[in-house]
Each structure stands twice: as structure tokens, then as C-alpha cells.
PDB file of N, CA and C in Angstrom:
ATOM      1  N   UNK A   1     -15.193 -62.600   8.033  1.00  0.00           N
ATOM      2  CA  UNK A   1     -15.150 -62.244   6.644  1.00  0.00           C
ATOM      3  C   UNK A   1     -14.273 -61.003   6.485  1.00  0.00           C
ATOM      4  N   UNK A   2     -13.596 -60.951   5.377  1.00  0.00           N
ATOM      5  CA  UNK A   2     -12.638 -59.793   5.389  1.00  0.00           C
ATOM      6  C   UNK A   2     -13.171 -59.178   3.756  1.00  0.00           C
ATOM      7  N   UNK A   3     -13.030 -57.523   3.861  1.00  0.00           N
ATOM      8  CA  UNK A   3     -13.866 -56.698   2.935  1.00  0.00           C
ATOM      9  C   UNK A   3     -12.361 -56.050   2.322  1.00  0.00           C
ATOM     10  N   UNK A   4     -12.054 -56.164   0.814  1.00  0.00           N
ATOM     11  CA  UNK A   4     -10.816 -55.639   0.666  1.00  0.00           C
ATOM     12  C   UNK A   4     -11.224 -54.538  -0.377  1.00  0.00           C
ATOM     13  N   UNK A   5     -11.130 -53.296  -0.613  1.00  0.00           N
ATOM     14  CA  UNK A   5     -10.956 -52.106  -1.542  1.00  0.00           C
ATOM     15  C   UNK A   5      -9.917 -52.014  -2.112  1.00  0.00           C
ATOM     16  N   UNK A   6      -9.756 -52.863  -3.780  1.00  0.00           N
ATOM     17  CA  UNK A   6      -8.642 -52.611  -4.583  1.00  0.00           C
ATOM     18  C   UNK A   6      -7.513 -53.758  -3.544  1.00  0.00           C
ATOM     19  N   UNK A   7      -6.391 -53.411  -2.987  1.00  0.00           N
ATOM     20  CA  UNK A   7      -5.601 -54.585  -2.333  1.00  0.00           C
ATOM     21  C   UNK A   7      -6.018 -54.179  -1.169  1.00  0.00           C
ATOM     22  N   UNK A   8      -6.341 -53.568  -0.786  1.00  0.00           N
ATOM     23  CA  UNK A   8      -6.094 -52.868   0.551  1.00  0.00           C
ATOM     24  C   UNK A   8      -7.847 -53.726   1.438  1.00  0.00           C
ATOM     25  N   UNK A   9      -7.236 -54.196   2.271  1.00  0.00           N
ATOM     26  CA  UNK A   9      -8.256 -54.541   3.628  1.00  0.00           C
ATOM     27  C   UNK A   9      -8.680 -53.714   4.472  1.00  0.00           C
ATOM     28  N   UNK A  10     -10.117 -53.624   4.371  1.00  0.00           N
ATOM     29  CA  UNK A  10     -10.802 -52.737   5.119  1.00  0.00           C
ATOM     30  C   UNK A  10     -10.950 -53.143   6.666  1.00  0.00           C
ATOM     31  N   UNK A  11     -10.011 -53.035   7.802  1.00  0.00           N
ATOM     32  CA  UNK A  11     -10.674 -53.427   9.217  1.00  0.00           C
ATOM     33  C   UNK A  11     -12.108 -52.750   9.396  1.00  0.00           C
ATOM     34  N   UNK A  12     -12.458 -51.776   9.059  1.00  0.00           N
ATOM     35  CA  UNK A  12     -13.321 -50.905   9.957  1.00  0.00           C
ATOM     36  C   UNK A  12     -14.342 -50.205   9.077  1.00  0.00           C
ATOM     37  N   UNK A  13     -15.206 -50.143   9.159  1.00  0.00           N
ATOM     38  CA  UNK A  13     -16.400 -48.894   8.498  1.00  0.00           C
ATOM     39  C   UNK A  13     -15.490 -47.945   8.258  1.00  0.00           C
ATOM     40  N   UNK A  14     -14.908 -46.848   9.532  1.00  0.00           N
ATOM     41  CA  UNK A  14     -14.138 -46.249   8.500  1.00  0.00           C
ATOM     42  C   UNK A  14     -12.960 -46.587   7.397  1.00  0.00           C
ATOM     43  N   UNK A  15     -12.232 -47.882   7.574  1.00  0.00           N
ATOM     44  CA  UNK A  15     -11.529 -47.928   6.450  1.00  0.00           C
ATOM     45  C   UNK A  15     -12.246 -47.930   5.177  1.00  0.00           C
ATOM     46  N   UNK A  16     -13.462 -48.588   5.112  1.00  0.00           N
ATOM     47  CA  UNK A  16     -14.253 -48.719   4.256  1.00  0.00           C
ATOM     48  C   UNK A  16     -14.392 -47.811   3.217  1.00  0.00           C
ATOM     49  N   UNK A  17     -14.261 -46.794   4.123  1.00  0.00           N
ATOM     50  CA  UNK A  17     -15.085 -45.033   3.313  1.00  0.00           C
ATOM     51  C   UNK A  17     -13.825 -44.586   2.963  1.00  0.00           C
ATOM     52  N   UNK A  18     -12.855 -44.649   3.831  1.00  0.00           N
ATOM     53  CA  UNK A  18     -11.407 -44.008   3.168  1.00  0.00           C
ATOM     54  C   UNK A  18     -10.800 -44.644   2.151  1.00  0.00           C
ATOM     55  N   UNK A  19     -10.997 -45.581   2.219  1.00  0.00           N
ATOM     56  CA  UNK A  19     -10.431 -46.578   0.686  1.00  0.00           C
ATOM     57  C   UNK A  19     -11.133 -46.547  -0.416  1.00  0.00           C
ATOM     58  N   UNK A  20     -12.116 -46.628  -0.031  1.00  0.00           N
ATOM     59  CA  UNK A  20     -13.633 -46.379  -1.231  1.00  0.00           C
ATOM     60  C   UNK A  20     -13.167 -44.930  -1.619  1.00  0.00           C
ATOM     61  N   UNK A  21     -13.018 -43.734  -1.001  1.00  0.00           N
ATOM     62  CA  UNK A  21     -13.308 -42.573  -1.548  1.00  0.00           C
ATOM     63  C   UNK A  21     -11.881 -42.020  -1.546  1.00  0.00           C
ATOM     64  N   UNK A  22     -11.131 -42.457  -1.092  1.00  0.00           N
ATOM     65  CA  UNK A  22      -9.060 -41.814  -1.275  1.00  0.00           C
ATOM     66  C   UNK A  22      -9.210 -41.332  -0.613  1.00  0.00           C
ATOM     67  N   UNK A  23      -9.571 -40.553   0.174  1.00  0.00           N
ATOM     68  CA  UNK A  23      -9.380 -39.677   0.944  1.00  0.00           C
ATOM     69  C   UNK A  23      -9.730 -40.366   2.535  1.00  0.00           C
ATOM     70  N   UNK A  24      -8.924 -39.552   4.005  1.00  0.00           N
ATOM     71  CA  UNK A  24      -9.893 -40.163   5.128  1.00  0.00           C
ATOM     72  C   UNK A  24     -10.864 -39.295   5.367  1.00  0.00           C
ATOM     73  N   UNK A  25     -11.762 -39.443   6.061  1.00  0.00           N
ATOM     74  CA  UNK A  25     -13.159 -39.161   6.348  1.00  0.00           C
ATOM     75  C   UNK A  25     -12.630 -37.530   7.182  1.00  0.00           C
ATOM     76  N   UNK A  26     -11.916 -38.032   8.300  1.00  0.00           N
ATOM     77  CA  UNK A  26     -11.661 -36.535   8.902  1.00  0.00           C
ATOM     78  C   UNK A  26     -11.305 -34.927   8.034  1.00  0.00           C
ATOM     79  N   UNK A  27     -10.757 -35.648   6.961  1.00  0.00           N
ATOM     80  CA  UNK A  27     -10.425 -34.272   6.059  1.00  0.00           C
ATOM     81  C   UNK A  27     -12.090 -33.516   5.534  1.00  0.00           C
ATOM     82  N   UNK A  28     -12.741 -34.347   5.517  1.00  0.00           N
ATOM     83  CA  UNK A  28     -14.193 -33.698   5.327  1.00  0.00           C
ATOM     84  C   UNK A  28     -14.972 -33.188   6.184  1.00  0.00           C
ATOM     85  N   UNK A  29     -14.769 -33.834   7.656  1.00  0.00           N
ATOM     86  CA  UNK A  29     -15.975 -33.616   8.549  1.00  0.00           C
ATOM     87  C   UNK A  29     -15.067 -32.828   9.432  1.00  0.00           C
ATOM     88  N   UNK A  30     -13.795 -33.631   9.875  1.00  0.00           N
ATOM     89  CA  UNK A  30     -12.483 -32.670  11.016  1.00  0.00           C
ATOM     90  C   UNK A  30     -12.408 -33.659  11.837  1.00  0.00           C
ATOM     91  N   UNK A  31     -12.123 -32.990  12.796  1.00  0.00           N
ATOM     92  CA  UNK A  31     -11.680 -33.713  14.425  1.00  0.00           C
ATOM     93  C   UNK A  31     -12.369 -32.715  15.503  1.00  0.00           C
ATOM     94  N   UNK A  32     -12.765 -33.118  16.359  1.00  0.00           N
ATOM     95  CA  UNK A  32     -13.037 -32.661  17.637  1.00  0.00           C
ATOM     96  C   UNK A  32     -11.646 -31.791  17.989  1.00  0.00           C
ATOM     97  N   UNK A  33     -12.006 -30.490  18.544  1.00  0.00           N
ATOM     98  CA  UNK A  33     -10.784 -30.104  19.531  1.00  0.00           C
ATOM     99  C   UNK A  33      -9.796 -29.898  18.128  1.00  0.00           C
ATOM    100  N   UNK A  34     -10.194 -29.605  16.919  1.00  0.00           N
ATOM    101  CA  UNK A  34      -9.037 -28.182  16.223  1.00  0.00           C
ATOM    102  C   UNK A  34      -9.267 -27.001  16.266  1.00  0.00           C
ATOM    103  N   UNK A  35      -8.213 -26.464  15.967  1.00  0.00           N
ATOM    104  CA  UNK A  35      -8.247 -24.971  16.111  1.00  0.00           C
ATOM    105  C   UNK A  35      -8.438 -24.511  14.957  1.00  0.00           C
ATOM    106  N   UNK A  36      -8.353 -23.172  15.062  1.00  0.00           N
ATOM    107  CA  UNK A  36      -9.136 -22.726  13.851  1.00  0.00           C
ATOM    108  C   UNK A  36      -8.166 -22.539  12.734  1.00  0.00           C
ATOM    109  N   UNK A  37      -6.918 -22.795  12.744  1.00  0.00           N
ATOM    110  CA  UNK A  37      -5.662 -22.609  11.765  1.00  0.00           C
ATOM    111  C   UNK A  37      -5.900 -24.008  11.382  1.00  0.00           C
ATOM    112  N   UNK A  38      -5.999 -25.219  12.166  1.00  0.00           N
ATOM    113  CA  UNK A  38      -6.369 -26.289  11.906  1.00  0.00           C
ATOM    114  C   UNK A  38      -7.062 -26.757  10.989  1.00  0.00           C
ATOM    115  N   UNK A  39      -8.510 -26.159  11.117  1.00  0.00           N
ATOM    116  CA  UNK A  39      -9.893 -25.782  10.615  1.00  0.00           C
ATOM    117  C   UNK A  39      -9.117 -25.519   9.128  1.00  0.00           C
ATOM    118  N   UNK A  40      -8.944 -24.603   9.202  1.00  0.00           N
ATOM    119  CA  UNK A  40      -8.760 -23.576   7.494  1.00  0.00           C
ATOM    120  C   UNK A  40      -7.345 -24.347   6.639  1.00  0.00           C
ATOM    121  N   UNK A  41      -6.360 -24.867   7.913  1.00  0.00           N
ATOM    122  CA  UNK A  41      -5.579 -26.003   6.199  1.00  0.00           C
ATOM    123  C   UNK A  41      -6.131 -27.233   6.212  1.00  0.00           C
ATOM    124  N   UNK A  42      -7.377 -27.563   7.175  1.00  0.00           N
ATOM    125  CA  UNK A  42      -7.871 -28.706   6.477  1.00  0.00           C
ATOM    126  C   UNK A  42      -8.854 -28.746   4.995  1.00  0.00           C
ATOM    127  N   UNK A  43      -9.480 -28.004   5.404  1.00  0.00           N
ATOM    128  CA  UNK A  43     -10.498 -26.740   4.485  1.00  0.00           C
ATOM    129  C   UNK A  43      -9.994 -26.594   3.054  1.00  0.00           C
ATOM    130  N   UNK A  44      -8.539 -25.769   3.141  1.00  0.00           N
ATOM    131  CA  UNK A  44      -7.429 -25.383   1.920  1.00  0.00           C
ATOM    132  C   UNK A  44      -7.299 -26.786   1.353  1.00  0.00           C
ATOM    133  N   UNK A  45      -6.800 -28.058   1.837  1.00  0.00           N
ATOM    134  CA  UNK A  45      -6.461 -29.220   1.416  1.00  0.00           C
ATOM    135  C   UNK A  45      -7.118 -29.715   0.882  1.00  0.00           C
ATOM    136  N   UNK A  46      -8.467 -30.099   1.248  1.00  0.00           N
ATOM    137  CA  UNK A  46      -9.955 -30.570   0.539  1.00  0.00           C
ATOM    138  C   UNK A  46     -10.623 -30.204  -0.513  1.00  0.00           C
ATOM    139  N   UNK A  47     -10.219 -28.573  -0.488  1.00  0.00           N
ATOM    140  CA  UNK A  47     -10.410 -27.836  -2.062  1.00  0.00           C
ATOM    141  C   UNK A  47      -9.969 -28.406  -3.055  1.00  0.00           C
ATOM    142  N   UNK A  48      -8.092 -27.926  -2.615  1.00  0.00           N
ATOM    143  CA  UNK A  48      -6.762 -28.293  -3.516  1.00  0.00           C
ATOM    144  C   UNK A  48      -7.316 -29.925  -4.377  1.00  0.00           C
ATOM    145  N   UNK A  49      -8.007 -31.093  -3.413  1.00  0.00           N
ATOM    146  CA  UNK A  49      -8.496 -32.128  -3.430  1.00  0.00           C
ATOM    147  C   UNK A  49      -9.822 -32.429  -4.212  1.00  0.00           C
ATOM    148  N   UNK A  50     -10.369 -31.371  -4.147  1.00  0.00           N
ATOM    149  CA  UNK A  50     -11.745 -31.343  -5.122  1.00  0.00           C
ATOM    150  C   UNK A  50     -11.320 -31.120  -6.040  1.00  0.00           C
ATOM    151  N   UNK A  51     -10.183 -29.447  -6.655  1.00  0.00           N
ATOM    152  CA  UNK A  51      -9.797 -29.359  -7.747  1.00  0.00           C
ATOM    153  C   UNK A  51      -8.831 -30.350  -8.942  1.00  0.00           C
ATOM    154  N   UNK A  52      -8.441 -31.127  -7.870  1.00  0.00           N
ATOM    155  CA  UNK A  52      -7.763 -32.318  -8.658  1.00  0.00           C
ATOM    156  C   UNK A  52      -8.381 -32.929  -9.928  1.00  0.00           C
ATOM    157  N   UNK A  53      -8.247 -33.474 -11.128  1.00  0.00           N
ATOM    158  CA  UNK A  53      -8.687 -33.657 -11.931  1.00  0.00           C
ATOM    159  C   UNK A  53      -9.306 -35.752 -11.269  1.00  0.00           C
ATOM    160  N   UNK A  54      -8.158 -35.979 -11.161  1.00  0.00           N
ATOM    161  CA  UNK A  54      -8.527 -37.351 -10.575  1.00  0.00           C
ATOM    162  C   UNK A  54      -9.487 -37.272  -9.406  1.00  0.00           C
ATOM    163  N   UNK A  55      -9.835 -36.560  -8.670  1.00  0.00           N
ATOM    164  CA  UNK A  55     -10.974 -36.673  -7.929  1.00  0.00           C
ATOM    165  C   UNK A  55     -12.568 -35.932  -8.460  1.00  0.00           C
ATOM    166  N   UNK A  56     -12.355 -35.756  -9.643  1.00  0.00           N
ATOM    167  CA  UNK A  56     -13.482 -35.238 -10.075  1.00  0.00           C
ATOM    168  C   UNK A  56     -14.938 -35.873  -9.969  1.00  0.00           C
ATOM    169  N   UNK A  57     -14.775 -37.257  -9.846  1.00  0.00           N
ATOM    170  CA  UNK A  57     -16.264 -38.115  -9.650  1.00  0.00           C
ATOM    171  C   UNK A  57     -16.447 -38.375  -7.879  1.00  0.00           C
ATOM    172  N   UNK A  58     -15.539 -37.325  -7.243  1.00  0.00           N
ATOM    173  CA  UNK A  58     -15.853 -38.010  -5.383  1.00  0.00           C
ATOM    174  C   UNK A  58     -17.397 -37.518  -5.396  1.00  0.00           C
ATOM    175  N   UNK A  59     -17.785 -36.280  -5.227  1.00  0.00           N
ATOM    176  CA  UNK A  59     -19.037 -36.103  -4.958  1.00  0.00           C
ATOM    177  C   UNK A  59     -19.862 -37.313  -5.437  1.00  0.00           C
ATOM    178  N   UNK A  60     -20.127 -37.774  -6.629  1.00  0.00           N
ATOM    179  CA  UNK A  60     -20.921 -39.066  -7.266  1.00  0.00           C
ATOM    180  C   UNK A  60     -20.598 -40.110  -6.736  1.00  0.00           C
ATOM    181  N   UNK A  61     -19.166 -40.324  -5.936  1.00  0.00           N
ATOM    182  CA  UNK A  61     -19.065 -41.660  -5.332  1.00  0.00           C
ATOM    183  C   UNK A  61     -19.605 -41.635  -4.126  1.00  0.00           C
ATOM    184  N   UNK A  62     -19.498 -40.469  -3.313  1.00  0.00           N
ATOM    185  CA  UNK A  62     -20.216 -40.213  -1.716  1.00  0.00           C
ATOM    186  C   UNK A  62     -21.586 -40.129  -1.970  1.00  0.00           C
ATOM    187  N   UNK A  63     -22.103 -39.617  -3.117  1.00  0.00           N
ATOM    188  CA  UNK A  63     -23.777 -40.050  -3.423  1.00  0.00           C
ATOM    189  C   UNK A  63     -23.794 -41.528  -3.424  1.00  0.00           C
ATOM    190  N   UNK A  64     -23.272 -42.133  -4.250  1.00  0.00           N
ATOM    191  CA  UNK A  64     -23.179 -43.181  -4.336  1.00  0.00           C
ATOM    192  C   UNK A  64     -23.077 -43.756  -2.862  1.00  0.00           C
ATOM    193  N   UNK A  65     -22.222 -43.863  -2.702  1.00  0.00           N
ATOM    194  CA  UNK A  65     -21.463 -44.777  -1.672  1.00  0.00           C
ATOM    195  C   UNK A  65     -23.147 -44.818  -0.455  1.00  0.00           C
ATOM    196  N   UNK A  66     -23.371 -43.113   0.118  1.00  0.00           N
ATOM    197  CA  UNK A  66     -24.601 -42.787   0.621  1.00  0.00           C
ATOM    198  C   UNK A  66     -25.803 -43.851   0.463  1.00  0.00           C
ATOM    199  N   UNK A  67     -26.135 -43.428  -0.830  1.00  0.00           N
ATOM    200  CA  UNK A  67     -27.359 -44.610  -1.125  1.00  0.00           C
ATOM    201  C   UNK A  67     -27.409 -46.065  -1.312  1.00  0.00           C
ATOM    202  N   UNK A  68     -25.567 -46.095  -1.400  1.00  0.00           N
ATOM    203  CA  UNK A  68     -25.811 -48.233  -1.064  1.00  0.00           C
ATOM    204  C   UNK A  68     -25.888 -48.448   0.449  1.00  0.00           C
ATOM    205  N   UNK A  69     -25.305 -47.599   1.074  1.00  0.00           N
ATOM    206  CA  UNK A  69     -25.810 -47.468   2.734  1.00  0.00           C
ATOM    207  C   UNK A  69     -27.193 -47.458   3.305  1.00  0.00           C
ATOM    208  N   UNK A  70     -27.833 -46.402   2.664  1.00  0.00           N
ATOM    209  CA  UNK A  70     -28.933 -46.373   2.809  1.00  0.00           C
ATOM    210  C   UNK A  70     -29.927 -47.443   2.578  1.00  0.00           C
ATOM    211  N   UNK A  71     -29.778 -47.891   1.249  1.00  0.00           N
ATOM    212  CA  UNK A  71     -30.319 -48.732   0.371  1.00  0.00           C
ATOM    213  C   UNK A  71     -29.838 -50.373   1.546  1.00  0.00           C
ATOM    214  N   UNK A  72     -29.110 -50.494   1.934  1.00  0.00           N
ATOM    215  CA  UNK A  72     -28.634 -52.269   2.703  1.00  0.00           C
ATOM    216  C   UNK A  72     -29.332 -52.017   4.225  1.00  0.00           C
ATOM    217  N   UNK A  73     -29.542 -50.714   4.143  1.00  0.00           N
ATOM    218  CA  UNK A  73     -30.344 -50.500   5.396  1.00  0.00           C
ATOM    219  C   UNK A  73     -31.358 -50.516   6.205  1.00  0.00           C
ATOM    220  N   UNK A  74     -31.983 -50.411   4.919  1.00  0.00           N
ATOM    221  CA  UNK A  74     -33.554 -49.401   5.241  1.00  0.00           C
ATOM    222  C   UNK A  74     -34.381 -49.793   5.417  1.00  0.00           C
ATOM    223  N   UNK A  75     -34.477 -51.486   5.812  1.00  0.00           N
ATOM    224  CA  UNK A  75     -35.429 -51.837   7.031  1.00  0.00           C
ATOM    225  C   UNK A  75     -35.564 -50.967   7.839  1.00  0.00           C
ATOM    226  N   UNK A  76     -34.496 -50.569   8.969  1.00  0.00           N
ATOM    227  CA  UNK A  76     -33.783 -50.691  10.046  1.00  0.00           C
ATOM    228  C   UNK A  76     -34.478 -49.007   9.894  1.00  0.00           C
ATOM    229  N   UNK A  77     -33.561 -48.550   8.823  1.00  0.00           N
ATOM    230  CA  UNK A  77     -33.982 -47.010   8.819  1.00  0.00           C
ATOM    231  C   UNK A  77     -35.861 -46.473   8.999  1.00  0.00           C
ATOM    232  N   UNK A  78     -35.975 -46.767   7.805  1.00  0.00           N
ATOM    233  CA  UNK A  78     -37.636 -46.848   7.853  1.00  0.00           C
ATOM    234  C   UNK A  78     -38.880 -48.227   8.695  1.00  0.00           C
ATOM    235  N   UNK A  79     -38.077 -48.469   9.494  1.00  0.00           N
ATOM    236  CA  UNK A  79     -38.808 -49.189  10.138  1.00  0.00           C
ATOM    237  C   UNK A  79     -39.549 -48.151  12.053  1.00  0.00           C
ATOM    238  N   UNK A  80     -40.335 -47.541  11.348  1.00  0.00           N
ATOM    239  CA  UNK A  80     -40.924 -46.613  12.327  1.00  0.00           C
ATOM    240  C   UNK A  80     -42.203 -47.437  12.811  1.00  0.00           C
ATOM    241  N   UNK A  81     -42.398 -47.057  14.538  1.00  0.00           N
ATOM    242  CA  UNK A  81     -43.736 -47.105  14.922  1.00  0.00           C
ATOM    243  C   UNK A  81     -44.051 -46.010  15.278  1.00  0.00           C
ATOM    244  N   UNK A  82     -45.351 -45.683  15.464  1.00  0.00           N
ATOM    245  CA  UNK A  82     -45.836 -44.082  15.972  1.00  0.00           C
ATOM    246  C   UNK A  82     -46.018 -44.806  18.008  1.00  0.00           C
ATOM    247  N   UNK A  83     -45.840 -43.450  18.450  1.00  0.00           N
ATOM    248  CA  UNK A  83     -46.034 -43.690  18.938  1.00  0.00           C
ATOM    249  C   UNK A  83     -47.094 -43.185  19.816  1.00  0.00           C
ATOM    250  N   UNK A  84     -48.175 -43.285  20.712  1.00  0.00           N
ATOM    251  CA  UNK A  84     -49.105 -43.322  21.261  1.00  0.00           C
ATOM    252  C   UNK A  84     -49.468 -42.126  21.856  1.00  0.00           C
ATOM    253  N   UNK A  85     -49.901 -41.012  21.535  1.00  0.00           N
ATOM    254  CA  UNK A  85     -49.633 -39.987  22.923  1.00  0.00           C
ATOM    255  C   UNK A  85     -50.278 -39.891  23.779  1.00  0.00           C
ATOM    256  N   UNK A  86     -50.280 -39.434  24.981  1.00  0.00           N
ATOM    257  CA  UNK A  86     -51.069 -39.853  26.239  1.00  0.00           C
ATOM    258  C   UNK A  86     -52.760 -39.183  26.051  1.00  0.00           C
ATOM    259  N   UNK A  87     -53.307 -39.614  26.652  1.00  0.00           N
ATOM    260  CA  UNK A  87     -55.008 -38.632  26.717  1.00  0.00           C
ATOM    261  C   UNK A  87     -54.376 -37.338  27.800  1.00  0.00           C
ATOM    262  N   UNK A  88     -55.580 -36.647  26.845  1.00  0.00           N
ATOM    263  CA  UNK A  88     -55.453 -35.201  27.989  1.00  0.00           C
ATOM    264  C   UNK A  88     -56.382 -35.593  28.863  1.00  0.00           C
ATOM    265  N   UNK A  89     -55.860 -34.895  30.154  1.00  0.00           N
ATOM    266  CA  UNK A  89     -56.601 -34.988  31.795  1.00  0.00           C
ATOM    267  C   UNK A  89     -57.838 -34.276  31.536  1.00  0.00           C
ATOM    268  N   UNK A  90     -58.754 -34.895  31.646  1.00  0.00           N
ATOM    269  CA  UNK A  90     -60.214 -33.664  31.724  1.00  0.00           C
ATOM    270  C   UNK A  90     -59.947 -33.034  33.458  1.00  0.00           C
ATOM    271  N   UNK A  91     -60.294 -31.761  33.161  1.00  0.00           N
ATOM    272  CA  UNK A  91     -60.067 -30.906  33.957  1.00  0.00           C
ATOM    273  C   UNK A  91     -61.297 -30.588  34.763  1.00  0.00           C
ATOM    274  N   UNK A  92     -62.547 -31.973  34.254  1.00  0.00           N
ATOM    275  CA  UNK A  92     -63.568 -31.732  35.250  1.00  0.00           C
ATOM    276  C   UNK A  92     -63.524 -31.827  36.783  1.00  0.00           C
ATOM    277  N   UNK A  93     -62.877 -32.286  37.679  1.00  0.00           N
ATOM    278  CA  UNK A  93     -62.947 -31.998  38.430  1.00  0.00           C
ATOM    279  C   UNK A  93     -61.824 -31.097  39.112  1.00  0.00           C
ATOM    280  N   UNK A  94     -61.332 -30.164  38.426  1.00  0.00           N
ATOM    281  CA  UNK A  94     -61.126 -28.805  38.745  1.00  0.00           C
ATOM    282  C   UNK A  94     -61.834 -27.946  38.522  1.00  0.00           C
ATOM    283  N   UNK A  95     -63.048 -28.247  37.460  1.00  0.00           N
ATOM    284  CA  UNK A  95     -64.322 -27.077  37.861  1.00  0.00           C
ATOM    285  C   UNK A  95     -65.016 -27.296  38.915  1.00  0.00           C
ATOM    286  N   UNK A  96     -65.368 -28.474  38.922  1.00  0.00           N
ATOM    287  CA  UNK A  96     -66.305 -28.696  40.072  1.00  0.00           C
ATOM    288  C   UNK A  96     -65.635 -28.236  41.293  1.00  0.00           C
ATOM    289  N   UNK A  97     -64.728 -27.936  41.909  1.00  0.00           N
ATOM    290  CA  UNK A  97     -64.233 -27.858  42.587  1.00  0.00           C
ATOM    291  C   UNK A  97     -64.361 -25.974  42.906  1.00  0.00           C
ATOM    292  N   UNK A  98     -64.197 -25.015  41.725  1.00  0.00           N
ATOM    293  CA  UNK A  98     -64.418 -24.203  41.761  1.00  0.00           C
ATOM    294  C   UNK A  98     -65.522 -23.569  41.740  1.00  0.00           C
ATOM    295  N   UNK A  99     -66.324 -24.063  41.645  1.00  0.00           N
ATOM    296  CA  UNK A  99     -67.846 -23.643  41.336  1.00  0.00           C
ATOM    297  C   UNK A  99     -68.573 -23.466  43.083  1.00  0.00           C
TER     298      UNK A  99
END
């Protein structure tokens, strides 16, 4: 099955999110292994990117986008068992032993 955003074909989860939201994902979260000049014009760019008038609804679409994730999920998510914790050792026969 092929998932297309507007014309564009999504191969991948991340294409998914970068097409859905204009932007790619790394400009928000980064990359492993930048430096810190790296760090700060990715930072500068993402602002410049918030202040845009055309990106004014991203935050509401990453809520968005968030809770249809969540929401197709959440068997999976909220599907918890507890789990069992062991009995404590009675320590009776380490008294007896001392006595």
C-alpha cells in the first residue's frame, strides 16, 4: 500500500511526519554528533520557521498529528500487565540460627 501527503509519497514514518508537517523532523529534535554552532543555526532556523506566518498552525498539527498516533495505537500503548513481585524471604531461619 502506498501513503501519499498532497503528491508527494510517503516511503517511511519519517516521510510521513515531514510531509505532514513541512518541515524534516531533524530540524526539531537534531542529529546525533552536532556541534554546538550546529546546535544554535538549527535552533535560529526553527524559530525563523515558527515565526513564519504560514507555519502558524504546526504546533496544532504536531498535537494533532501526536494524538492520531496515539489514538491508532493504544491498544498496544495501554495494554499493561502488572507485574508480580517476588515474596520477601522470611528471615526466620537467620534468627534461629542466632539465638
Amino acid at each position: 500500500m502506498r501513503t501519499y501527503v498532497g503528491h508527494q509519497q510517503a516511503v517511511s514514518a519519517e516521510d510521513f511526519v515531514e510531509l505532514a508537517l513541512g518541515t524534516p523532523v531533524e530540524l526539531w529534535l537534531g542529529v546525533e554528533g552536532e556541534t554546538d554552532e550546529e546546535c544554535a543555526a538549527r535552533l535560529d532556523a526553527a524559530r525563523d520557521i515558527l515565526a513564519d506566518p504560514e507555519y502558524s498552525n504546526l504546533p496544532d498539527d504536531v498535537a494533532r498529528i501526536a494524538a492520531e498516533v496515539i489514538e491508532a495505537h493504544a491498544p498496544e500503548l495501554f495494554n499493561v500487565v502488572p507485574l508480580v513481585s517476588p515474596a520477601r524471604r522470611r528471615r526466620s531461619s537467620q534468627k534461629g540460627a542466632a539465638a
